[in-house]
Protein backbone atom coordinates (compact mmCIF):
# COMPACT_ATOMS: atom_id res chain seq x y z
CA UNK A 1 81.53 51.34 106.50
CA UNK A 2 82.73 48.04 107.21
CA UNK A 3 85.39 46.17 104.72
CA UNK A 4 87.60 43.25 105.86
CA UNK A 5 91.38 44.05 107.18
CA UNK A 6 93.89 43.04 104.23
CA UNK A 7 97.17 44.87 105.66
CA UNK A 8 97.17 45.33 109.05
CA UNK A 9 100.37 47.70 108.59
CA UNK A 10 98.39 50.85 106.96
CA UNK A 11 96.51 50.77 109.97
CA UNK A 12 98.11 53.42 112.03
CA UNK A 13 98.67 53.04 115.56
CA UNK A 14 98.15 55.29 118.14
CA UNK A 15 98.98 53.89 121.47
CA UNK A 16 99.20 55.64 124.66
CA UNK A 17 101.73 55.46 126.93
CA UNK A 18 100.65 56.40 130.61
CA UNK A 19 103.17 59.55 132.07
CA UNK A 20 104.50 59.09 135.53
CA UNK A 21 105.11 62.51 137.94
CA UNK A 22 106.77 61.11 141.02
CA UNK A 23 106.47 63.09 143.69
CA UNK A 24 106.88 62.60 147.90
CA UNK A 25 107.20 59.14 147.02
CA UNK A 26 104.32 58.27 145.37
CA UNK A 27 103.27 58.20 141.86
CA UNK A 28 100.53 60.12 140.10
CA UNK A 29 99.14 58.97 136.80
CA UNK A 30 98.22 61.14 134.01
CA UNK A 31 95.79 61.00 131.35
CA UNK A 32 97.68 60.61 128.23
CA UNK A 33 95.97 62.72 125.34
CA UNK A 34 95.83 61.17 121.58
CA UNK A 35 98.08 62.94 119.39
CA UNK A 36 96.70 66.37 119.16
CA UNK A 37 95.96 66.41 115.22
CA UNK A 38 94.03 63.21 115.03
CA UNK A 39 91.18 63.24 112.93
CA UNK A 40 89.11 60.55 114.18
CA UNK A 41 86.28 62.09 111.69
CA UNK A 42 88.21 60.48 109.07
CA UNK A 43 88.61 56.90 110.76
CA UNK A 44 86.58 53.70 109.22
CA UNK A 45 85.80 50.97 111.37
CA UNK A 46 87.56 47.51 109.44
CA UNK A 47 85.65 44.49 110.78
CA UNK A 48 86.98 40.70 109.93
CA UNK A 49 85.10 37.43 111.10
CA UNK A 50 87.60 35.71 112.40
CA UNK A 51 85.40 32.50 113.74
CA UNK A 52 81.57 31.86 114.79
CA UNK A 53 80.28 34.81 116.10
CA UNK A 54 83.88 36.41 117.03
CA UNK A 55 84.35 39.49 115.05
CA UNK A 56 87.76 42.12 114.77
CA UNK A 57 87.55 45.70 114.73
CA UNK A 58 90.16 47.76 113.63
CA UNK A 59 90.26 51.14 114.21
CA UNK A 60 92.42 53.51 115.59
CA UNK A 61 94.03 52.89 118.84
CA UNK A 62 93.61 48.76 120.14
CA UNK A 63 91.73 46.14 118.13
CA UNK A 64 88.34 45.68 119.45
CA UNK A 65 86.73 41.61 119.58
CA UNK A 66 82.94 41.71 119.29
CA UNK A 67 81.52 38.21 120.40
CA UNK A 68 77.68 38.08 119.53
CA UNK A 69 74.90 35.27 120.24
CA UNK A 70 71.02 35.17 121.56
CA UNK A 71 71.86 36.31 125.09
CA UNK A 72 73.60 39.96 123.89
CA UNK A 73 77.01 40.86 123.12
CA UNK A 74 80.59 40.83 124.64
CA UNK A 75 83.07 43.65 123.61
CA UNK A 76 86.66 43.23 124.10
CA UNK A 77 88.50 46.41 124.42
CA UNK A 78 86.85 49.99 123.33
CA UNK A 79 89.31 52.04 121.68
CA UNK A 80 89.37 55.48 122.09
CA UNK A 81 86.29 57.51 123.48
CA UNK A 82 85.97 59.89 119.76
CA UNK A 83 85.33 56.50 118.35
CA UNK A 84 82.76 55.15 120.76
CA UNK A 85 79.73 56.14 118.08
CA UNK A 86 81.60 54.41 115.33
CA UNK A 87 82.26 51.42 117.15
CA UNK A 88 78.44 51.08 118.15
CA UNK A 89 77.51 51.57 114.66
CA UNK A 90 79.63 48.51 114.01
CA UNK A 91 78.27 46.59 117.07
CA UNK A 92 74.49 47.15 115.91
CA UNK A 93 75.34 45.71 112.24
CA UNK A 94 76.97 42.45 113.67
CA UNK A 95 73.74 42.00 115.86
CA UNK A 96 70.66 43.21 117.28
CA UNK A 97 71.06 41.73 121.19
CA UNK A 98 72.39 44.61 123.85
CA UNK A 99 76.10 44.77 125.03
CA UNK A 100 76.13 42.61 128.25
CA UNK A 101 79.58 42.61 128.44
CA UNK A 102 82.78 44.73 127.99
CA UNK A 103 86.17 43.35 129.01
CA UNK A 104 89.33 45.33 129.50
CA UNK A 105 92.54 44.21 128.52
CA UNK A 106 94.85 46.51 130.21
CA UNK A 107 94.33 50.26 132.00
CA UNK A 108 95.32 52.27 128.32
CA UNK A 109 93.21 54.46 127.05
CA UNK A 110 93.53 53.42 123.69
CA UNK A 111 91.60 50.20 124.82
CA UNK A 112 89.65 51.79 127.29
CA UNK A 113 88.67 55.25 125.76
CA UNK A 114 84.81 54.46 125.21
CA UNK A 115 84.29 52.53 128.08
CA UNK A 116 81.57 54.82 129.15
CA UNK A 117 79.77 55.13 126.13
CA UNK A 118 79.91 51.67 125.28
CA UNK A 119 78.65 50.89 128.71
CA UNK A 120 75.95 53.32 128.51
CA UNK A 121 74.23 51.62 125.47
CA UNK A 122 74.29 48.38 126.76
CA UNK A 123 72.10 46.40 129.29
CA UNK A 124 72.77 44.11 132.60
CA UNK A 125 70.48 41.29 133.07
CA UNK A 126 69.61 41.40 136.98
CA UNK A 127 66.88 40.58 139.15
CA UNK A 128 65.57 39.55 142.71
CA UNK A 129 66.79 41.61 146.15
CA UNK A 130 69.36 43.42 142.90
CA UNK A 131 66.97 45.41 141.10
CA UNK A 132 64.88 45.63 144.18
CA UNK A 133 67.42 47.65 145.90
CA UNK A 134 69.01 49.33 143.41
CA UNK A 135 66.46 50.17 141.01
CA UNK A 136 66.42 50.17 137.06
CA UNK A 137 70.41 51.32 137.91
CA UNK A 138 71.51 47.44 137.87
CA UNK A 139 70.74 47.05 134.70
CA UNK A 140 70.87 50.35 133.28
CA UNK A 141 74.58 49.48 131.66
CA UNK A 142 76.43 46.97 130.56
CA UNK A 143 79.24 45.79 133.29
CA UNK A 144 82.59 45.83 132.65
CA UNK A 145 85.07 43.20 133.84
CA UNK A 146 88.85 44.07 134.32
CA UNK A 147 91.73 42.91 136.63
CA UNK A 148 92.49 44.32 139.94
CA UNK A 149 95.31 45.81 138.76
CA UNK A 150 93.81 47.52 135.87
CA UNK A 151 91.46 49.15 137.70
CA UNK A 152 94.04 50.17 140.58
CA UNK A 153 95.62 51.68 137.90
CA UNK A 154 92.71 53.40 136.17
CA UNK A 155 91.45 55.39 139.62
CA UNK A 156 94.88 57.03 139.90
CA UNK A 157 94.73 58.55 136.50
CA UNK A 158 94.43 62.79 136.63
CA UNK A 159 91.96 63.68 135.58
CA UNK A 160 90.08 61.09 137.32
CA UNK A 161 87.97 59.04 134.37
CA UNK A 162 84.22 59.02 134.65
CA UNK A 163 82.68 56.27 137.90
CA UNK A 164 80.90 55.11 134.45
CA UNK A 165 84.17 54.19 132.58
CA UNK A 166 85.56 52.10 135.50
CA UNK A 167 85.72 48.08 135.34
CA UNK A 168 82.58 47.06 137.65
CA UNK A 169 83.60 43.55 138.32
CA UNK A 170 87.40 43.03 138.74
CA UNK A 171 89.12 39.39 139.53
CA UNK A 172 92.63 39.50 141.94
CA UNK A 173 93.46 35.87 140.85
CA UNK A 174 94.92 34.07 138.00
CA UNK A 175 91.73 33.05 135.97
CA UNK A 176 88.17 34.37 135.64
CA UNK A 177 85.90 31.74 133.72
CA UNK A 178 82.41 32.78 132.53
CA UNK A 179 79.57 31.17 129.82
CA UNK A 180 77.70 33.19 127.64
CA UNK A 181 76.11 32.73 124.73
CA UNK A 182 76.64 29.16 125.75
CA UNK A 183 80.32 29.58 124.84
CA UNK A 184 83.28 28.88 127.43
CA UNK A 185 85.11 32.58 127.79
CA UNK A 186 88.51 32.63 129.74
CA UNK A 187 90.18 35.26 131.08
CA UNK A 188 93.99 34.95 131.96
CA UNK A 189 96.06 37.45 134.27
CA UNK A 190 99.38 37.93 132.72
CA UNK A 191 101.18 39.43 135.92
CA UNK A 192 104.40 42.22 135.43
CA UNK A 193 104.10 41.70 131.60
CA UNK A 194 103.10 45.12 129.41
CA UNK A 195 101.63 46.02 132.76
CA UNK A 196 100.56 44.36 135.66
CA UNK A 197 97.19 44.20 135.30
CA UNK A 198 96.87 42.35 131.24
CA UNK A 199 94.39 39.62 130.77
CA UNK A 200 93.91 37.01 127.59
CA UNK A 201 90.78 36.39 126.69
CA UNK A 202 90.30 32.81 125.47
CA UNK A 203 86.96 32.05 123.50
CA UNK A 204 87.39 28.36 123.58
CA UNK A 205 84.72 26.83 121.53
CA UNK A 206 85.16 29.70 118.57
CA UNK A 207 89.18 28.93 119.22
CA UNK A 208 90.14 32.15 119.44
CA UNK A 209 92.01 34.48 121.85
CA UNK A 210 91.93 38.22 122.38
CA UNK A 211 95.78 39.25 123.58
CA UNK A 212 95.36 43.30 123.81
CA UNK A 213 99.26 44.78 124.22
CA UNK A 214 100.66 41.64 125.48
CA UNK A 215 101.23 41.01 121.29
CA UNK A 216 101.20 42.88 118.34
CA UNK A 217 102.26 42.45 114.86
CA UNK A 218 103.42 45.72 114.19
CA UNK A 219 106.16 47.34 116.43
CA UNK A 220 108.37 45.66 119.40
CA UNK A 221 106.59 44.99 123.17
CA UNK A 222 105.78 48.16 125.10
CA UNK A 223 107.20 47.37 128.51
CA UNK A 224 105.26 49.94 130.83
CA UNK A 225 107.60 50.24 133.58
CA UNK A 226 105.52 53.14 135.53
CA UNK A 227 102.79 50.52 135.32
CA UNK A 228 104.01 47.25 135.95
CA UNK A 229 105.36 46.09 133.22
CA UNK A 230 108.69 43.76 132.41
CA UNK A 231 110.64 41.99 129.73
CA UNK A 232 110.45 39.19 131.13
CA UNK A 233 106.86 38.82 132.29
CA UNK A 234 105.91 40.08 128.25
CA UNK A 235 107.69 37.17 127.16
CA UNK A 236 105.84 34.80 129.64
CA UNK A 237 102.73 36.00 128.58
CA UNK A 238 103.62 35.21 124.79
CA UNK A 239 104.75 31.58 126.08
CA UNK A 240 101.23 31.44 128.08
CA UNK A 241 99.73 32.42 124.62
CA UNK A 242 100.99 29.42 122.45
CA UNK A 243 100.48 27.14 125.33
CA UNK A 244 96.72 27.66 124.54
CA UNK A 245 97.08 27.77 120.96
CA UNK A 246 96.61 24.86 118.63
CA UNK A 247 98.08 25.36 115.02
CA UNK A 248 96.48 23.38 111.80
CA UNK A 249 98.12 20.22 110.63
CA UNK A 250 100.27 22.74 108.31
CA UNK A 251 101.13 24.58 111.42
CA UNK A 252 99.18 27.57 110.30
CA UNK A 253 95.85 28.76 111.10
CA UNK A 254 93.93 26.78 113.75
CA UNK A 255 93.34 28.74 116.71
CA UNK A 256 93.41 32.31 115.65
CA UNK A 257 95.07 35.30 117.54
CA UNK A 258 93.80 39.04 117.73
CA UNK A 259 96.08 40.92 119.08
CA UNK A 260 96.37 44.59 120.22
CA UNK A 261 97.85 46.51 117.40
CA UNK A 262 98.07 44.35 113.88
CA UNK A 263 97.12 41.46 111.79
CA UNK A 264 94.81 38.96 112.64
CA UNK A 265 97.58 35.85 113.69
CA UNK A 266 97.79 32.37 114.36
CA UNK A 267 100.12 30.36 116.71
CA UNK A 268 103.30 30.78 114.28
CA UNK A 269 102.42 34.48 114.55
CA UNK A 270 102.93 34.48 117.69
CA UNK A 271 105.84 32.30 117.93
CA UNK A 272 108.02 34.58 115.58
CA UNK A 273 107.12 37.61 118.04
CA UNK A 274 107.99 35.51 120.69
CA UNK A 275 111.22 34.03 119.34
CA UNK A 276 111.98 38.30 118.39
CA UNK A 277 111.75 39.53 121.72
CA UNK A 278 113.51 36.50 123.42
CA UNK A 279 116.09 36.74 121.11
CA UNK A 280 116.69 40.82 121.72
CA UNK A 281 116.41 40.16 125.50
CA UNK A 282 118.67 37.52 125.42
CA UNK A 283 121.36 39.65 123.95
CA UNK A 284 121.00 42.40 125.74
CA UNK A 285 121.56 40.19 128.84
CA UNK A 286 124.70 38.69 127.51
CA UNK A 287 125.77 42.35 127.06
CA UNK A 288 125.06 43.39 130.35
CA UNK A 289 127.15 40.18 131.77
CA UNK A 290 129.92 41.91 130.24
CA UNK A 291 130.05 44.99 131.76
CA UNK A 292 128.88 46.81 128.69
CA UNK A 293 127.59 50.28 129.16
CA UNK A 294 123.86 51.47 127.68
CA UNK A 295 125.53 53.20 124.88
CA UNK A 296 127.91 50.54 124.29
CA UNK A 297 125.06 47.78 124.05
CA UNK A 298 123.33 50.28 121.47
CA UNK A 299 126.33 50.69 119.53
CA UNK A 300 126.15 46.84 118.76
CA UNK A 301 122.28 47.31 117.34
CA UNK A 302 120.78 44.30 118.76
CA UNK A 303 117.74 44.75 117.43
CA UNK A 304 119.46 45.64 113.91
CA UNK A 305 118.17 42.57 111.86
CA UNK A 306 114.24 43.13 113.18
CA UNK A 307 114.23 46.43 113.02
CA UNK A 308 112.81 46.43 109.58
CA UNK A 309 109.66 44.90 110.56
CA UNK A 310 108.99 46.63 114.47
CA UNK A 311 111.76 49.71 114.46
CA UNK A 312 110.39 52.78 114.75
CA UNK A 313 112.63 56.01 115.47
CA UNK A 314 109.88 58.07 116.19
CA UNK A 315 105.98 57.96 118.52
CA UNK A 316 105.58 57.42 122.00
CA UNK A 317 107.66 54.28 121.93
CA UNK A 318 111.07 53.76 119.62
CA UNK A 319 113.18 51.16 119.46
CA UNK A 320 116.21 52.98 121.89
CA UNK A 321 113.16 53.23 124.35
CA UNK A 322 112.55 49.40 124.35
CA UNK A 323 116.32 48.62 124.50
CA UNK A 324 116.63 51.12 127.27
CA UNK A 325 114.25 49.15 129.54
CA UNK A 326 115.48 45.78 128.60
CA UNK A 327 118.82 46.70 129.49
CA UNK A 328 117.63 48.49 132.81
CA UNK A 329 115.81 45.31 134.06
CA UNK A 330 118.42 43.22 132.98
CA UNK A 331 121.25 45.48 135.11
CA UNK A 332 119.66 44.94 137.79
CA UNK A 333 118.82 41.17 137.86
CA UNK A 334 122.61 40.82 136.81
CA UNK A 335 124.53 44.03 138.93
CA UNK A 336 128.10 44.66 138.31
CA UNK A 337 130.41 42.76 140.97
CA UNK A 338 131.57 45.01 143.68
CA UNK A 339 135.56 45.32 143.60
CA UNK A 340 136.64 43.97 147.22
CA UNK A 341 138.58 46.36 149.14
CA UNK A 342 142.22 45.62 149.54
CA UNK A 343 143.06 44.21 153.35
CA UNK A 344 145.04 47.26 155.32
CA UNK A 345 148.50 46.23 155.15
CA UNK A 346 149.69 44.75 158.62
CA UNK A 347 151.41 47.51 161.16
CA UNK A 348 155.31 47.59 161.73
CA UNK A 349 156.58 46.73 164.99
CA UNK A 350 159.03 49.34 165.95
């Protein structure tokens, strides 16, 4: 069933936050699991054109973008792998071409989770010395693109995911640029932000961009620390957002934002978020330069007049959870000063 997305805060989220086991000095990833009563039976795929051939789908776990045109189809982000067959269903409504493409945002599984399957049902176009020396294997699936950092992340996870769910064709620098469908697709590496390995997704003639976790509309920034992320580099990234963002001439609408978890935004969208977290940060700093203590900076709520909107005292990720990291990173870019010792007091001559 497919119906357009009207209130983006029904949608329930289920995000996944990646568990850390340090041990011997190095950490080991685990797979997190979906909350054990899920039904994902009982999920319906919402799809929304949001411009051209740029498509939402909202179902559980990340927004998915499906970008369609004569040369096949590009997927943005996959959800979670009991969705995979509802997600196709969706995919072969919006258009008959093969999935060329997929594109992961970040390393959760709540974007990643059908990687495989959605893989598996697409296509590669190859040829030449490729599909000589390969075989029909080069363009048996669709590839998947990713940065290096994602996938670092995603071959450390226990139990190790599929060879068929890992990103194929990873960038290390700040920008991968590609054409298809004879529109201009950029992908942007937001470095140390909700991880270290996020990318924006820029569709530039359809104006639109594809954020994953690096902004929602519905609860305040997961900062994975066991995975790279920072306050700091989130709010970047939200800056990096509106710098490629063009608002109409009533500073709505115009380029239009999908983000992870949410509504379907604009630049103003966006700019609220940002102005939220900046805001939070910026007081929890000004805390910190005082000497206050963690429980001290809670007991002054500085999240109190948001929490309406993006508190939640409950899930994977609550609102003392993102105050604890804030205040964390911002200890240690501001330490306490170290009390001098007092000089030894000079010897008497006897």
């Amino acid at each position: 069933m497919m119906r357009p997305v009207f209130n983006s805060r029904a949608i329930r989220i289920v995000a996944v936050a990646a568990a850390v086991a340090v041990g011997a000095g190095t950490a080991v990833v685990t797979r997190a699991v979906a909350q054990q009563n899920q039904n994902f039976d009982a999920v319906q795929m919402d799809v929304q054109q949001v411009n051209g051939n740029v498509y939402m789908v909202v179902g559980e776990g990340g927004n998915t973008t499906v970008f369609t045109g004569p040369e096949g189809v590009l997927v943005v982000d996959t959800q979670f792998a009991p969705l995979s067959g509802k997600l196709l269903d969706v995919i072969k409504k919006l258009s008959d071409q093969p999935i060329r493409w997929i594109v992961n945002t970040h390393m959760h599984d709540d974007h990643v989770g059908g990687n495989e399957a959605i893989a598996r049902a697409g296509r590669t176009r190859a040829g030449g010395n490729v599909v000589g020396d390969i075989g029909s294997d080069a363009t048996s699936t669709a590839r998947i693109i990713a940065h290096e950092n994602a996938l670092n992340r995603l071959v450390m996870i226990k139990p190790p995911l599929p060879s068929a769910a890992l990103p194929t064709d990873t960038f290390f620098n700040e920008r991968k640029d590609m054409l298809f469908n004879g529109e201009a697709i950029q992908m942007f590496h937001q470095p140390a932000a909700h991880t270290d390995g996020d990318v924006l997704v820029h569709f530039r003639h359809a104006d639109v961009v594809s954020t994953g976790d690096l902004f929602t509309t519905v609860m305040y920034p997961f900062i994975d620390e066991a995975n790279g992320g920072t306050i700091d580099g989130y709010i970047k990234a939200l800056n990096n957002i509106i710098a490629i963002t063009v608002p109409s001439n009533v500073n709505e609408g115009g380029t239009m934002v999908i983000p992870g978890h949410g509504r379907l935004s604009d630049e103003q969208g966006v700019i609220e978020y940002r102005d939220m977290v900046t805001i939070i940060r910026d007081r929890i700093r000004e805390y910190v330069k005082r000497g206050m203590t963690l429980e001290q900076v809670k007991a002054r709520k500085p999240t109190l007049d948001f929490d309406p909107r993006y508190g939640m005292d409950t899930g994977f990720w609550t609102t003392s959870m993102f105050i604890d990291v804030i205040y964390k990173q911002m200890l240690a870019q501001n330490p306490p000063a170290k009390t001098a010792k007092p000089a030894p007091a000079p010897a008497r001559r006897k």
